[in-house]
C-alpha atoms as a PDB file:
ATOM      1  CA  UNK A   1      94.812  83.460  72.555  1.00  0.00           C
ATOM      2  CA  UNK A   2      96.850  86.847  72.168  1.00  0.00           C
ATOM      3  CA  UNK A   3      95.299  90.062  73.280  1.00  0.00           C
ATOM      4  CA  UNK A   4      96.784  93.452  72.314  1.00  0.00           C
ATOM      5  CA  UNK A   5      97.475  94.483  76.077  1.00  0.00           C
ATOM      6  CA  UNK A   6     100.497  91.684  75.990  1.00  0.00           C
ATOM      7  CA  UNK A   7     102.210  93.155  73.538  1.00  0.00           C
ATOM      8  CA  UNK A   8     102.867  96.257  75.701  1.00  0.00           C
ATOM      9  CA  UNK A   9     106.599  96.385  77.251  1.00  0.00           C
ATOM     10  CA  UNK A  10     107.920  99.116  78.542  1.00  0.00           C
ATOM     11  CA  UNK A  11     111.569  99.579  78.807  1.00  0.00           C
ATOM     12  CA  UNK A  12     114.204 101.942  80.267  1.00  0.00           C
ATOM     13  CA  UNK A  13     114.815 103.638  77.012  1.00  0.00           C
ATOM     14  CA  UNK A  14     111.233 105.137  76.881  1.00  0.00           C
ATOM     15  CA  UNK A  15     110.783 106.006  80.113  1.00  0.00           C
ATOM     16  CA  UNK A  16     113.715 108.237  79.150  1.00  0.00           C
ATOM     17  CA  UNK A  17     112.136 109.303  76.189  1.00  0.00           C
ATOM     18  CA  UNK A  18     109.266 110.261  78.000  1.00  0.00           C
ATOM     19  CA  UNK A  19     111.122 112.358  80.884  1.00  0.00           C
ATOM     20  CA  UNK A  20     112.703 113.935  78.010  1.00  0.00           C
ATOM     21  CA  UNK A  21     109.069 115.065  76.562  1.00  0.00           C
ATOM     22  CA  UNK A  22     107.926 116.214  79.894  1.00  0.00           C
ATOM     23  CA  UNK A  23     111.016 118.395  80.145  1.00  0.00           C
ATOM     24  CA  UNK A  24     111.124 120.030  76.378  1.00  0.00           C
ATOM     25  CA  UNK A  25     107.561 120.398  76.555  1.00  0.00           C
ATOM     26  CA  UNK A  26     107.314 122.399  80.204  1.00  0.00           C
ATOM     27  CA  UNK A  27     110.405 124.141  79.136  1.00  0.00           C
ATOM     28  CA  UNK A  28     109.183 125.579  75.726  1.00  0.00           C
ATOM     29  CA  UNK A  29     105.922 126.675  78.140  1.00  0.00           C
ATOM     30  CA  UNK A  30     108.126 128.508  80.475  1.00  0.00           C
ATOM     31  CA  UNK A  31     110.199 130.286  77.673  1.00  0.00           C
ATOM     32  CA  UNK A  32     107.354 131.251  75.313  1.00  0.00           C
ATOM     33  CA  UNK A  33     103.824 130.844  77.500  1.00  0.00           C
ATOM     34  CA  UNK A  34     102.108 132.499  74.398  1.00  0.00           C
ATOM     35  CA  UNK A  35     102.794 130.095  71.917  1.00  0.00           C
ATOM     36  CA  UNK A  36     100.439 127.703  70.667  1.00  0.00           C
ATOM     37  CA  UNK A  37      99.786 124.302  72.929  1.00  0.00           C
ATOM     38  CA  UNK A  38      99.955 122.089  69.647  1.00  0.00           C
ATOM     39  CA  UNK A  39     103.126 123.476  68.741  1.00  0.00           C
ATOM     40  CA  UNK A  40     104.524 122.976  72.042  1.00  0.00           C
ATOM     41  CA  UNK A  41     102.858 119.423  72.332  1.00  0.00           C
ATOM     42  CA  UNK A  42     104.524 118.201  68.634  1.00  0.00           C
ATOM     43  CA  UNK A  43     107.767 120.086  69.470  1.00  0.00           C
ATOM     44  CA  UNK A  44     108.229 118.083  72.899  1.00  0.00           C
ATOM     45  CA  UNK A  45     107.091 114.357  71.037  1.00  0.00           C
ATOM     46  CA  UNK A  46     109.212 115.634  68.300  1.00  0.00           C
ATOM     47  CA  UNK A  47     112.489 115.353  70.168  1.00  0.00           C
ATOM     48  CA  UNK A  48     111.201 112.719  72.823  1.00  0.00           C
ATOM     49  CA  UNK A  49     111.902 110.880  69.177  1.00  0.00           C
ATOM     50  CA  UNK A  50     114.852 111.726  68.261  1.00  0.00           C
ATOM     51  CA  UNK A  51     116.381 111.411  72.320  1.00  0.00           C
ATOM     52  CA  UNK A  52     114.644 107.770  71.391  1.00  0.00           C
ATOM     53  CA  UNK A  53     116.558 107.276  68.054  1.00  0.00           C
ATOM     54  CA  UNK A  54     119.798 108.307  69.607  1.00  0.00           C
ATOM     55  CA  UNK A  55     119.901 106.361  72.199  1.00  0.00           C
ATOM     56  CA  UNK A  56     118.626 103.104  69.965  1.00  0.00           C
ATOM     57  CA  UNK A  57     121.449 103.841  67.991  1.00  0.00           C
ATOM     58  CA  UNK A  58     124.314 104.894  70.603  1.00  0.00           C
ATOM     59  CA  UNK A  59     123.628 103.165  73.759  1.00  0.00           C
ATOM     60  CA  UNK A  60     121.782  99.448  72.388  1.00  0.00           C
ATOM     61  CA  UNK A  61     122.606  97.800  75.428  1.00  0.00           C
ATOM     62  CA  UNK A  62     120.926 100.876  77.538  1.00  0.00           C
ATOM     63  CA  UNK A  63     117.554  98.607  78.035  1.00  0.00           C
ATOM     64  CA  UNK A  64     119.764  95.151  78.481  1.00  0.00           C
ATOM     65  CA  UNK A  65     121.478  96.850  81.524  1.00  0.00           C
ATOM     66  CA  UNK A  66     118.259  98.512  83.250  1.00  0.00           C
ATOM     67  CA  UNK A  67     116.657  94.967  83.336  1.00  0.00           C
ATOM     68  CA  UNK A  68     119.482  93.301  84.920  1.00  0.00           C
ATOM     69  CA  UNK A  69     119.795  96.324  87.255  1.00  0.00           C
ATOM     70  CA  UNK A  70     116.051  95.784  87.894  1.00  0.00           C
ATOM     71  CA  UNK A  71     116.425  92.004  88.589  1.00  0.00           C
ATOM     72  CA  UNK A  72     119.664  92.624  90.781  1.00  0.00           C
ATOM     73  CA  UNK A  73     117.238  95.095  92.917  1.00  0.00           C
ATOM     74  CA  UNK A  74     114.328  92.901  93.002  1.00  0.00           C
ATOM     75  CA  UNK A  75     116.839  89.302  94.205  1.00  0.00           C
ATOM     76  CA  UNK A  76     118.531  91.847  96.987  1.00  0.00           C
ATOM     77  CA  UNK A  77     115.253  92.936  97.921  1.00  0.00           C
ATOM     78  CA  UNK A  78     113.122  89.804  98.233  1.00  0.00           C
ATOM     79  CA  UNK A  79     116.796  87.867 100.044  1.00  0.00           C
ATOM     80  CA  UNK A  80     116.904  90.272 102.168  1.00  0.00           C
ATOM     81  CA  UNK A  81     112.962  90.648 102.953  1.00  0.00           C
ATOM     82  CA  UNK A  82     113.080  86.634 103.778  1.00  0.00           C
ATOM     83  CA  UNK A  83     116.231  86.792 105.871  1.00  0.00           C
ATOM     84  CA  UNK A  84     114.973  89.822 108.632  1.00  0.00           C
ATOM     85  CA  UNK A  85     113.108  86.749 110.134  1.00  0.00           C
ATOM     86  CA  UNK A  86     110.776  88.664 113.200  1.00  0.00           C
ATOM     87  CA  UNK A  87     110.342  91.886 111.490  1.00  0.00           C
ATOM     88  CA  UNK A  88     107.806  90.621 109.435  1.00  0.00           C
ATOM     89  CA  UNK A  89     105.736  89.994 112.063  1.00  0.00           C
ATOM     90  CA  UNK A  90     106.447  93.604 114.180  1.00  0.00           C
ATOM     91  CA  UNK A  91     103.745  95.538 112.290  1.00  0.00           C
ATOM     92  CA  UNK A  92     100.513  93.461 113.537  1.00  0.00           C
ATOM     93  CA  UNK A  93     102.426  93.538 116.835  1.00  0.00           C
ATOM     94  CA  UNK A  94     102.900  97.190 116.838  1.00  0.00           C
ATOM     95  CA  UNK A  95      98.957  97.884 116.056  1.00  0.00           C
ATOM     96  CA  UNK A  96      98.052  95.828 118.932  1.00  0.00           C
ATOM     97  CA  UNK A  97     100.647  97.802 120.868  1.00  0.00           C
ATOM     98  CA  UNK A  98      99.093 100.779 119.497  1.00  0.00           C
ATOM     99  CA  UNK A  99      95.416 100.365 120.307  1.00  0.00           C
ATOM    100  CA  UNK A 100      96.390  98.188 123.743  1.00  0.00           C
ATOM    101  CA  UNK A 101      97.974 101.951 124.779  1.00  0.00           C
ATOM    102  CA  UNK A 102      95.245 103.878 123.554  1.00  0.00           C
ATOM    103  CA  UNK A 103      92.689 101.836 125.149  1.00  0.00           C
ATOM    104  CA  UNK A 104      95.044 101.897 128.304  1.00  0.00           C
ATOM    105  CA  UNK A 105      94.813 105.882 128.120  1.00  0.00           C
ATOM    106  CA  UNK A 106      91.449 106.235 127.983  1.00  0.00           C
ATOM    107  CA  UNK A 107      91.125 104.131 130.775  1.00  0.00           C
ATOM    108  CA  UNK A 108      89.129 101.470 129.034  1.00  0.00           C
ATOM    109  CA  UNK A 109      90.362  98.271 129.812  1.00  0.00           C
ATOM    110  CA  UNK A 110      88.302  97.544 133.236  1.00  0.00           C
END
């Protein structure tokens, strides 16, 4: 059974996109404050379509090469979070550390 929320992917190319809108659009309100928010709104989705249609047409492999760059990050990261061996285990150390001290401090151990 399909819903509509799995047909959602997001890829490199319109995060772009969207950066690009972001940009136009608080741009066009630092030139011009007075003009019109709609204006402004359909001027910055405007060209957050066409940055999207270039780089569909020039760069096609754009999306191809974030993913991979993505995956690359993720193996490197999850190798090297198995392979640091005791370090997982400092931070529950470290709170008992932490309130052993304070409790030392305040002079209520016994």
């Amino acid at each position: 059974m399909n819903s509509t929320g799995n047909n959602i992917n997001f890829s490199f190319e319109y995060a772009v996109s969207i950066i690009v809108v972001l940009v136009v659009c608080n741009l066009l309100l630092k030139s011009a404050p007075q003009m019109n928010t709609i204006i402004i709104i359909i001027a910055g989705l405007f060209i957050g379509y066409l940055s999207l249609l270039v780089m569909n047409t020039l760069v096609p492999k754009l999306n191809y090469f974030a993913f991979n760059l993505f995956q690359y990050f993720n193996y490197q990261f999850m190798y090297n979070f198995t392979n640091m061996g005791y370090v997982n285990i400092f931070p529950p150390i470290l709170a008992i550390l932490v309130v052993f001290i304070v409790l030392l401090y305040n002079k209520n151990l016994g």
